[in-house]
PDB file of N, CA and C in Angstrom:
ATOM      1  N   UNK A   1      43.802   7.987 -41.109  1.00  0.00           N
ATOM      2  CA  UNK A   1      43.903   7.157 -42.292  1.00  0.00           C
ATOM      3  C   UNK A   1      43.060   5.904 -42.100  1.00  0.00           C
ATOM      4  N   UNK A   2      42.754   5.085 -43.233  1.00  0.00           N
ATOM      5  CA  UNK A   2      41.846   4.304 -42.997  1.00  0.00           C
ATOM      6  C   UNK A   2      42.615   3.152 -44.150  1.00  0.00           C
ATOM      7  N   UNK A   3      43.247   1.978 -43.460  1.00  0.00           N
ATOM      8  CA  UNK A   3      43.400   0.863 -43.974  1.00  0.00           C
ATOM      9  C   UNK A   3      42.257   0.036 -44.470  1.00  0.00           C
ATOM     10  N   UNK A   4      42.849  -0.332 -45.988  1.00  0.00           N
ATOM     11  CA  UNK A   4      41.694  -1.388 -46.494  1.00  0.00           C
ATOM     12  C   UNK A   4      42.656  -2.712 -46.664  1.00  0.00           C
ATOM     13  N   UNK A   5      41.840  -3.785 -46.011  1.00  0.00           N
ATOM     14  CA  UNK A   5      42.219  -5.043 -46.185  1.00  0.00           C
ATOM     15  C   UNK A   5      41.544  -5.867 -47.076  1.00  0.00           C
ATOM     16  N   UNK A   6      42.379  -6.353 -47.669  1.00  0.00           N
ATOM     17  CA  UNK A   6      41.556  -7.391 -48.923  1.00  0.00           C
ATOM     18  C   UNK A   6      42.244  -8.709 -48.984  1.00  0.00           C
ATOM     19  N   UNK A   7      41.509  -9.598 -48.932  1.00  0.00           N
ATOM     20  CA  UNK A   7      41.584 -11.509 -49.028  1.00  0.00           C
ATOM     21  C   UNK A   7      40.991 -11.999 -50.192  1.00  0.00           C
ATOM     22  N   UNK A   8      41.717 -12.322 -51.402  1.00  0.00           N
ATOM     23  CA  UNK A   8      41.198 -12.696 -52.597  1.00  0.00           C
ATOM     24  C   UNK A   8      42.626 -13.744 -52.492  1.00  0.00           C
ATOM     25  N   UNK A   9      41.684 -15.295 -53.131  1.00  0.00           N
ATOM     26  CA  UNK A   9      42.921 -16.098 -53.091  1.00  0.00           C
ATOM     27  C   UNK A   9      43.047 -16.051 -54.661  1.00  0.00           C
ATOM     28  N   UNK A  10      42.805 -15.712 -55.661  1.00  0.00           N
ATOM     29  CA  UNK A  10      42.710 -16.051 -56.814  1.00  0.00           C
ATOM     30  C   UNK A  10      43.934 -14.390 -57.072  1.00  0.00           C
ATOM     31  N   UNK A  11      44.801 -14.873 -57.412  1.00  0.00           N
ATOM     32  CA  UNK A  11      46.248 -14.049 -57.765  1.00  0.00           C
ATOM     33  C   UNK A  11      46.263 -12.806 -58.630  1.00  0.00           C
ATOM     34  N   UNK A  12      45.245 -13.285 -60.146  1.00  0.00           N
ATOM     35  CA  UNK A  12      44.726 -12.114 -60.666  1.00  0.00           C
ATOM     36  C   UNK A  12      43.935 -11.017 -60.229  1.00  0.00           C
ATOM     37  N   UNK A  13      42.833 -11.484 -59.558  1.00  0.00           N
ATOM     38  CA  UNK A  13      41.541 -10.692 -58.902  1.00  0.00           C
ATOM     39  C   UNK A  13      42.309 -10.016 -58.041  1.00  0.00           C
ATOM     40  N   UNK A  14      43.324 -10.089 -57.510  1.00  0.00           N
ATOM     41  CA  UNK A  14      43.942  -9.548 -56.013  1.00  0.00           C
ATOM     42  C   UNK A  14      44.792  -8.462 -56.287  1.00  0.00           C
ATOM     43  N   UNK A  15      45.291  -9.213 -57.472  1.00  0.00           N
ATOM     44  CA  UNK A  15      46.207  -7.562 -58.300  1.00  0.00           C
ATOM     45  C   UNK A  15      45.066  -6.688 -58.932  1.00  0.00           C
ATOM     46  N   UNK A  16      43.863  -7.308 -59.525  1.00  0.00           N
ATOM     47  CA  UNK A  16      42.943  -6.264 -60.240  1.00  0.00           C
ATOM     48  C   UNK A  16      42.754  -5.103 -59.123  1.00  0.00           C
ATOM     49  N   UNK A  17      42.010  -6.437 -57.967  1.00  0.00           N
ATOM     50  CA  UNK A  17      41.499  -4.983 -56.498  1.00  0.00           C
ATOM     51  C   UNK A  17      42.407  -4.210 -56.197  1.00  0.00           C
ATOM     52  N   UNK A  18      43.647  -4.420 -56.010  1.00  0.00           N
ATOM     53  CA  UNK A  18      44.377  -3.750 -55.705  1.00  0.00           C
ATOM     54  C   UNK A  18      44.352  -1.996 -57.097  1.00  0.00           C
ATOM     55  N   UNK A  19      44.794  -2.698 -57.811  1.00  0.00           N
ATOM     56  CA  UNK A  19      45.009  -1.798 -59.096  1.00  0.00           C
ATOM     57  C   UNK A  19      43.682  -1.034 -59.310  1.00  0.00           C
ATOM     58  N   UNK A  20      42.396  -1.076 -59.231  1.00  0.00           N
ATOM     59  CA  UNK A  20      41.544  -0.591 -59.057  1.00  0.00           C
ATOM     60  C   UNK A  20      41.428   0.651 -57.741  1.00  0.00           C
ATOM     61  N   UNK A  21      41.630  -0.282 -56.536  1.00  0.00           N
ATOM     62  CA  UNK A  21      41.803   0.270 -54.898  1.00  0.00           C
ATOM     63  C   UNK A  21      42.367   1.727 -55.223  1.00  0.00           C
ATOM     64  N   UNK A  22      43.927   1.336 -55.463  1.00  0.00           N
ATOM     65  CA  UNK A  22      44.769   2.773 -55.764  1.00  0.00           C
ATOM     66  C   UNK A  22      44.325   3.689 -56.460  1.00  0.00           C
ATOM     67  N   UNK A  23      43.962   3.294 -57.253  1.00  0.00           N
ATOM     68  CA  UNK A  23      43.622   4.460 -58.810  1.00  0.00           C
ATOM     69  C   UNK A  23      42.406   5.136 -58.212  1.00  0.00           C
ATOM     70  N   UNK A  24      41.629   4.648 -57.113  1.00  0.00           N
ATOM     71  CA  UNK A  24      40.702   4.805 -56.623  1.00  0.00           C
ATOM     72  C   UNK A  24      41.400   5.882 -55.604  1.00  0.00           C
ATOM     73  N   UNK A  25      41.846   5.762 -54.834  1.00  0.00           N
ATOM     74  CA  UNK A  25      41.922   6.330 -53.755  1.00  0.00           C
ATOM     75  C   UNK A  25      43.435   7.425 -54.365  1.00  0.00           C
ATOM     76  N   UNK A  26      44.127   7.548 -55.451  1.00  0.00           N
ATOM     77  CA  UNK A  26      44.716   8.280 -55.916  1.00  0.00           C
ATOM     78  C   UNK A  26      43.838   9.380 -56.077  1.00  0.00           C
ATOM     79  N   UNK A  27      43.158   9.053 -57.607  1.00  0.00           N
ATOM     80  CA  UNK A  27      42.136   9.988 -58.391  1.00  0.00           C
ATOM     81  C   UNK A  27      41.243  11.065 -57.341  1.00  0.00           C
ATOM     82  N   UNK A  28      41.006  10.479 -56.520  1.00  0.00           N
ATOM     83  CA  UNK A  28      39.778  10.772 -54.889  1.00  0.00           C
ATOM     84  C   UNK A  28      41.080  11.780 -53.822  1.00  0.00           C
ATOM     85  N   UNK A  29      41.605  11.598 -53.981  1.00  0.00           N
ATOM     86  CA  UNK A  29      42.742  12.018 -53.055  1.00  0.00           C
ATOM     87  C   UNK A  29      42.442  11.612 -51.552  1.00  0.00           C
ATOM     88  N   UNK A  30      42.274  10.449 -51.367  1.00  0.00           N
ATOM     89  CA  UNK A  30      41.454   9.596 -50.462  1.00  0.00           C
ATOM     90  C   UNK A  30      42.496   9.489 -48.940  1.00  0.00           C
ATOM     91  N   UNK A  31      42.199   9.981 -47.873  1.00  0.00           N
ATOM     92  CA  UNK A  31      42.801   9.807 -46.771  1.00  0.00           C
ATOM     93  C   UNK A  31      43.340   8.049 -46.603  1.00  0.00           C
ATOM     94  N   UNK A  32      43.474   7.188 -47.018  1.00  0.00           N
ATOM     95  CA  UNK A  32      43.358   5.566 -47.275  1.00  0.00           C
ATOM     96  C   UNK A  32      44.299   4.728 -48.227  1.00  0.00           C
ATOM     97  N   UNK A  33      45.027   3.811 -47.549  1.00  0.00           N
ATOM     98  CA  UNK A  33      46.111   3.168 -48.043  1.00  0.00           C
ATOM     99  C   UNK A  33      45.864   1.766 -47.949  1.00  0.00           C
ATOM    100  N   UNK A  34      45.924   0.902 -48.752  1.00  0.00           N
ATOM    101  CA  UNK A  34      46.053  -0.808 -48.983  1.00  0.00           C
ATOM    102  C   UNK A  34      47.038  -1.178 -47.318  1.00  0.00           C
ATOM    103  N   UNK A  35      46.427  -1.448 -46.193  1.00  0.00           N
ATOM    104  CA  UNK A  35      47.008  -2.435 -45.291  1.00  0.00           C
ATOM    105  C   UNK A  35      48.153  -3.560 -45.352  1.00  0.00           C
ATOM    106  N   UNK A  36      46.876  -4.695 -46.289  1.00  0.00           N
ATOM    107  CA  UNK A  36      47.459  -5.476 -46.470  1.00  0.00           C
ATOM    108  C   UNK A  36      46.455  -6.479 -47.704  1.00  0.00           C
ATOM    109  N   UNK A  37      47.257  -7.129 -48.953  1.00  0.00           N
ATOM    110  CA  UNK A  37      46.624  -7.508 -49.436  1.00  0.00           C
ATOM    111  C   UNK A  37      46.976  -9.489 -49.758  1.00  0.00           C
ATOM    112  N   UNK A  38      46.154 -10.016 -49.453  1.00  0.00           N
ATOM    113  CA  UNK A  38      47.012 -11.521 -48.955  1.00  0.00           C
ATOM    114  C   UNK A  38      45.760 -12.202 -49.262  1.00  0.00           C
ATOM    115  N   UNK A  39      46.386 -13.609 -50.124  1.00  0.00           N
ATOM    116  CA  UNK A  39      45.834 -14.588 -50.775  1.00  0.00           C
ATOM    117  C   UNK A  39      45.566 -15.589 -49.393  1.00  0.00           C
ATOM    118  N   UNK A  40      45.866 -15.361 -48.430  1.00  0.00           N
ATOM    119  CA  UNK A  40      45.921 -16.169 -47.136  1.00  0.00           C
ATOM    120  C   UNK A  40      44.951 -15.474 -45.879  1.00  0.00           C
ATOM    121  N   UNK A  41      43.692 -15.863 -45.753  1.00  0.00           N
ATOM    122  CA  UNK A  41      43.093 -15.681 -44.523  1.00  0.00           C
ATOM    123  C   UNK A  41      43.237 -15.573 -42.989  1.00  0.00           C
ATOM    124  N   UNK A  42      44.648 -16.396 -42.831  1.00  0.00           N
ATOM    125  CA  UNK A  42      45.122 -16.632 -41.816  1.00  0.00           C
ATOM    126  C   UNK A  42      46.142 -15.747 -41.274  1.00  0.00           C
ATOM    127  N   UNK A  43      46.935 -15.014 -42.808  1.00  0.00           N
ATOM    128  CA  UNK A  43      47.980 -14.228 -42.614  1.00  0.00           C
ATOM    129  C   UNK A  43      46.890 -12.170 -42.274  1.00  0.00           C
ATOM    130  N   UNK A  44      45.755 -12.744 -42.774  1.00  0.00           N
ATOM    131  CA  UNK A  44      45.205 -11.395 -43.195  1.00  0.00           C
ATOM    132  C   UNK A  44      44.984 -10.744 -41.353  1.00  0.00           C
ATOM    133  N   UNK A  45      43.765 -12.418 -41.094  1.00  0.00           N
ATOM    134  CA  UNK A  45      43.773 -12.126 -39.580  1.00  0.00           C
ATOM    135  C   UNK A  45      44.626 -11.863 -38.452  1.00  0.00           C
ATOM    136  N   UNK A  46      45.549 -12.464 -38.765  1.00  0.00           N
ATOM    137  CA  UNK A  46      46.821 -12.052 -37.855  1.00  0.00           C
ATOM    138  C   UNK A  46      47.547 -10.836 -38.276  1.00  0.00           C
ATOM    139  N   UNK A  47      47.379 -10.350 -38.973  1.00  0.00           N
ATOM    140  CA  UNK A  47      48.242  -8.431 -38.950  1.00  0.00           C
ATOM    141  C   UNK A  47      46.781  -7.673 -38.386  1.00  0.00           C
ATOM    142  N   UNK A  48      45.581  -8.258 -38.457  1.00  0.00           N
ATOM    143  CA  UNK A  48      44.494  -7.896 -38.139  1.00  0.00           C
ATOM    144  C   UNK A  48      44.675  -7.416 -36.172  1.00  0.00           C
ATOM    145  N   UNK A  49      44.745  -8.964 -36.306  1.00  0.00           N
ATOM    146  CA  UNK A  49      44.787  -9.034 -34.631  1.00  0.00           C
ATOM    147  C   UNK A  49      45.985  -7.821 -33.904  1.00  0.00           C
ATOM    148  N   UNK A  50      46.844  -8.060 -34.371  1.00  0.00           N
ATOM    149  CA  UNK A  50      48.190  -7.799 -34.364  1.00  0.00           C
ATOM    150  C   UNK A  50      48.160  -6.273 -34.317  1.00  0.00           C
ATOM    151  N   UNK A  51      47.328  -5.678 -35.135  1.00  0.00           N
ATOM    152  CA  UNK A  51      46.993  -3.631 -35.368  1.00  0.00           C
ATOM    153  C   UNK A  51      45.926  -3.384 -34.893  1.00  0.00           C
ATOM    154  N   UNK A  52      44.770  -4.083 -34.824  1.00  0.00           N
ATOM    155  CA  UNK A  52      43.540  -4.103 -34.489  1.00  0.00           C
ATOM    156  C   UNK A  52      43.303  -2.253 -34.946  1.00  0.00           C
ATOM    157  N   UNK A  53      43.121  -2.092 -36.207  1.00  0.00           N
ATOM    158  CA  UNK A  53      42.952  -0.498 -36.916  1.00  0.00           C
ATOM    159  C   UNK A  53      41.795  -0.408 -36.218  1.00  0.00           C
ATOM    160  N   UNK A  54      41.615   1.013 -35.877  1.00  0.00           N
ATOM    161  CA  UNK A  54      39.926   1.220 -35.651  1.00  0.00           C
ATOM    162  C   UNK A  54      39.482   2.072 -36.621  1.00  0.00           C
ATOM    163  N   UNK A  55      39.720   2.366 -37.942  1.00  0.00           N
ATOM    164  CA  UNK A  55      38.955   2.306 -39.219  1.00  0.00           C
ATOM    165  C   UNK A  55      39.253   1.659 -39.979  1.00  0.00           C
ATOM    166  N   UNK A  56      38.373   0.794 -40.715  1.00  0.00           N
ATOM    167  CA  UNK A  56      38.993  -0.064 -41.666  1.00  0.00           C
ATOM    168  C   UNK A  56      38.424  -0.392 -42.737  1.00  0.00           C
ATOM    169  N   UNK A  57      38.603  -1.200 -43.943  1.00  0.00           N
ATOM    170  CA  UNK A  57      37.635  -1.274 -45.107  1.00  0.00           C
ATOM    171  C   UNK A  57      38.051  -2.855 -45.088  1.00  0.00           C
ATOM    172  N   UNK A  58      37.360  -3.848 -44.893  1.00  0.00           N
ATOM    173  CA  UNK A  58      37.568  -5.162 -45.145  1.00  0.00           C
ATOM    174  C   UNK A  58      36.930  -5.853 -46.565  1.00  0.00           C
ATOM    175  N   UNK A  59      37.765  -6.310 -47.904  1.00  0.00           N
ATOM    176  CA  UNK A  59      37.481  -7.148 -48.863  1.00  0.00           C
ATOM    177  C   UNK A  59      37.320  -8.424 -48.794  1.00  0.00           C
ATOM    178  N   UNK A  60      36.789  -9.092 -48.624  1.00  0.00           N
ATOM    179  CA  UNK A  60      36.716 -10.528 -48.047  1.00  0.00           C
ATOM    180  C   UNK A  60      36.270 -11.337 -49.459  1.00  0.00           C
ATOM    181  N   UNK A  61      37.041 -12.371 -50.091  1.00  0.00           N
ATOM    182  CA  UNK A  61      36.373 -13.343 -51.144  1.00  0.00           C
ATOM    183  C   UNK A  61      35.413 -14.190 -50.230  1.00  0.00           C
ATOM    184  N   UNK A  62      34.524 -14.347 -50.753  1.00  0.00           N
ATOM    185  CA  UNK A  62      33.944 -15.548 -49.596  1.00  0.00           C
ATOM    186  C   UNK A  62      34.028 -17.187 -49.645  1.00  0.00           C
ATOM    187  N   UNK A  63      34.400 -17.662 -50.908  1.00  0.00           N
ATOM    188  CA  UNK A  63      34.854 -18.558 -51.268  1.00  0.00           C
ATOM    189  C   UNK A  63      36.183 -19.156 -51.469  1.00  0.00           C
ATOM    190  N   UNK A  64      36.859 -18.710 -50.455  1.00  0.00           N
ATOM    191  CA  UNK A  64      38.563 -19.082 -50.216  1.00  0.00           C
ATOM    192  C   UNK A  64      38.975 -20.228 -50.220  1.00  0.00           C
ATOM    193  N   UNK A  65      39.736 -20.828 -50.855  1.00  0.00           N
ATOM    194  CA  UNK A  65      40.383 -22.099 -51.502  1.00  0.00           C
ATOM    195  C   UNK A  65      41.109 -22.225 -49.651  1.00  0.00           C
ATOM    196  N   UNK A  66      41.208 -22.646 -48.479  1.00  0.00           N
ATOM    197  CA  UNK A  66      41.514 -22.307 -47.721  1.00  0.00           C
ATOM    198  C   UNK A  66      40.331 -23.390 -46.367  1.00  0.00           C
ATOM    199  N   UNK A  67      41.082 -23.509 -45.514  1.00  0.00           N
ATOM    200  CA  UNK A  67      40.036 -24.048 -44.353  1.00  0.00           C
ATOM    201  C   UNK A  67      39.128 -22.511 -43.685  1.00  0.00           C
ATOM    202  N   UNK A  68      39.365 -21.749 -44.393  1.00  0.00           N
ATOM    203  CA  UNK A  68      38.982 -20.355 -43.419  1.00  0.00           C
ATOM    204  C   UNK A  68      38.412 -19.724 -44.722  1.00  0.00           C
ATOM    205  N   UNK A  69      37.020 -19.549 -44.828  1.00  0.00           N
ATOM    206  CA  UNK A  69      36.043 -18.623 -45.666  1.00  0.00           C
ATOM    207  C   UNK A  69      35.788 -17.283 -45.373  1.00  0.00           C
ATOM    208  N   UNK A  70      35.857 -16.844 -46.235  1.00  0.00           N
ATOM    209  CA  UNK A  70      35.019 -15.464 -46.325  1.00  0.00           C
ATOM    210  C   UNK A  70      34.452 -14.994 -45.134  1.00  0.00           C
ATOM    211  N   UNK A  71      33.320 -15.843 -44.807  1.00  0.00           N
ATOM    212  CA  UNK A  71      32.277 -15.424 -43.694  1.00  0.00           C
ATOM    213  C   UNK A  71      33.022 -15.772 -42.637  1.00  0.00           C
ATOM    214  N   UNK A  72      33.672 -16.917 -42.465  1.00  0.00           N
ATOM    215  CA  UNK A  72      34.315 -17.032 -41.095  1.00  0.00           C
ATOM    216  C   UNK A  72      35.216 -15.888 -40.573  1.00  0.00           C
ATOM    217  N   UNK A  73      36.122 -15.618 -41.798  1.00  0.00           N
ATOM    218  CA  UNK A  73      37.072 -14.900 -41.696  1.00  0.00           C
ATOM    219  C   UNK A  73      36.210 -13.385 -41.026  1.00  0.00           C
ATOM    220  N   UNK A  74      35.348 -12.938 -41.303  1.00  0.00           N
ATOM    221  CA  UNK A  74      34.465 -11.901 -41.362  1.00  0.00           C
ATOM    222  C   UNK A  74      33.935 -11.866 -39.627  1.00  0.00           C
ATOM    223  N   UNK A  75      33.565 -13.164 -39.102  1.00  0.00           N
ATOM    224  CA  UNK A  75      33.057 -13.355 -38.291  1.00  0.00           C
ATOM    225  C   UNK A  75      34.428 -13.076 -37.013  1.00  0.00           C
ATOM    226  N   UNK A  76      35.602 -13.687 -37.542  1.00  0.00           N
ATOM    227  CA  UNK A  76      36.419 -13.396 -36.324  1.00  0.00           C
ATOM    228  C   UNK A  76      37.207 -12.249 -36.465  1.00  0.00           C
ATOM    229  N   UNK A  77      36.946 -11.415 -37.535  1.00  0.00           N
ATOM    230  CA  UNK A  77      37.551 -10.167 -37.486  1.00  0.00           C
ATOM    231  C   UNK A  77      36.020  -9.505 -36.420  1.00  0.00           C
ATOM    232  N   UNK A  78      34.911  -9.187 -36.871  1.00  0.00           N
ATOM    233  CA  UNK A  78      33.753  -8.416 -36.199  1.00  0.00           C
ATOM    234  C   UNK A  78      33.876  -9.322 -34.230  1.00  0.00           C
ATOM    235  N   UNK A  79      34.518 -10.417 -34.332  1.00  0.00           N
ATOM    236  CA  UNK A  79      34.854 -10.550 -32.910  1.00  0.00           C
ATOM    237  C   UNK A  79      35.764  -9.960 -31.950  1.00  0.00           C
ATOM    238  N   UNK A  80      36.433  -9.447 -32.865  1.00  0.00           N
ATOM    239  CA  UNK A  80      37.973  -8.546 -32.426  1.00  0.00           C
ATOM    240  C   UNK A  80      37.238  -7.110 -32.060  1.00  0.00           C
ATOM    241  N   UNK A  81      35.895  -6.920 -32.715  1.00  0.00           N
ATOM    242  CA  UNK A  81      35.860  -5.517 -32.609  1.00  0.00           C
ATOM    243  C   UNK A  81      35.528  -4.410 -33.441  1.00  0.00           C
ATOM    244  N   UNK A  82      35.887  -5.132 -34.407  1.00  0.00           N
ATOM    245  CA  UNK A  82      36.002  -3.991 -35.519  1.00  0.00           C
ATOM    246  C   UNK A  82      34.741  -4.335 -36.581  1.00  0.00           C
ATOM    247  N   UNK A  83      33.958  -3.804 -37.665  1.00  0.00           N
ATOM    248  CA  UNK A  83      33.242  -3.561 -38.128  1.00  0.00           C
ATOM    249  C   UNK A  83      33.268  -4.188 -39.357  1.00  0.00           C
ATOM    250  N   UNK A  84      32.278  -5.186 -40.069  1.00  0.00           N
ATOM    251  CA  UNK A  84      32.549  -5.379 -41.486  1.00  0.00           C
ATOM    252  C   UNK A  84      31.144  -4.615 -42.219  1.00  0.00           C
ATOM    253  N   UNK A  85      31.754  -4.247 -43.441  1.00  0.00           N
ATOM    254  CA  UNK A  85      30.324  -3.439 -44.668  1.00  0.00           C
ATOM    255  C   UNK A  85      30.928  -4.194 -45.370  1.00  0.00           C
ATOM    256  N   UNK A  86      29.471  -4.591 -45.997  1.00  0.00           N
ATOM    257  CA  UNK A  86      29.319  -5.401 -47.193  1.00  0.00           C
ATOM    258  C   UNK A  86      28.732  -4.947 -48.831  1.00  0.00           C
ATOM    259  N   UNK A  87      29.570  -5.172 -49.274  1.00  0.00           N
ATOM    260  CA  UNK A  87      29.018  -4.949 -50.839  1.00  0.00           C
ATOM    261  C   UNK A  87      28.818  -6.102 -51.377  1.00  0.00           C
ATOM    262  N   UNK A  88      27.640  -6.429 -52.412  1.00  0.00           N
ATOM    263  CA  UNK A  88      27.820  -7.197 -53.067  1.00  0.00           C
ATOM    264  C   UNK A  88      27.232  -7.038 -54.542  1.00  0.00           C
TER     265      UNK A  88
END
């Protein structure tokens, strides 16, 4: 299985991805389940650290209302190990 993590601090956008995510990975019959989905960078990295998945799909806002951005956040997850792909 392959956890997708997503960090959107903006409350709507976070339920959209989500609601999108599923319908996505329903419709697909997709080996892949929502991890964890958290308006908090800090909470995201720490279940991060904490499971350290070795497949994963990371959503990152990059502009997080937050002392911890997007890219940072990005930077100390790919320090742990694990892999970020980027869409934009």
């Amino acid at each position: 299985m392959i956890n997708i993590y997503i960090c959107e601090d903006d409350p709507k956008q976070l339920q959209q991805l989500q609601q999108i995510i599923n319908a996505v990975i329903v419709d697909h019959q997709l080996d892949m389940d929502i991890g964890l989905a958290s308006q908090d960078p800090h909470e995201l990295f720490d279940q991060i650290k904490i499971h350290r998945p070795e497949r994963a799909i990371y959503i990152l806002d990059i502009a997080l209302h937050s002392d911890l951005n997007g890219i940072q956040l990005a930077d100390r997850i790919r320090n742990l190990g694990g892999w970020i792909e980027v869409n934009i």
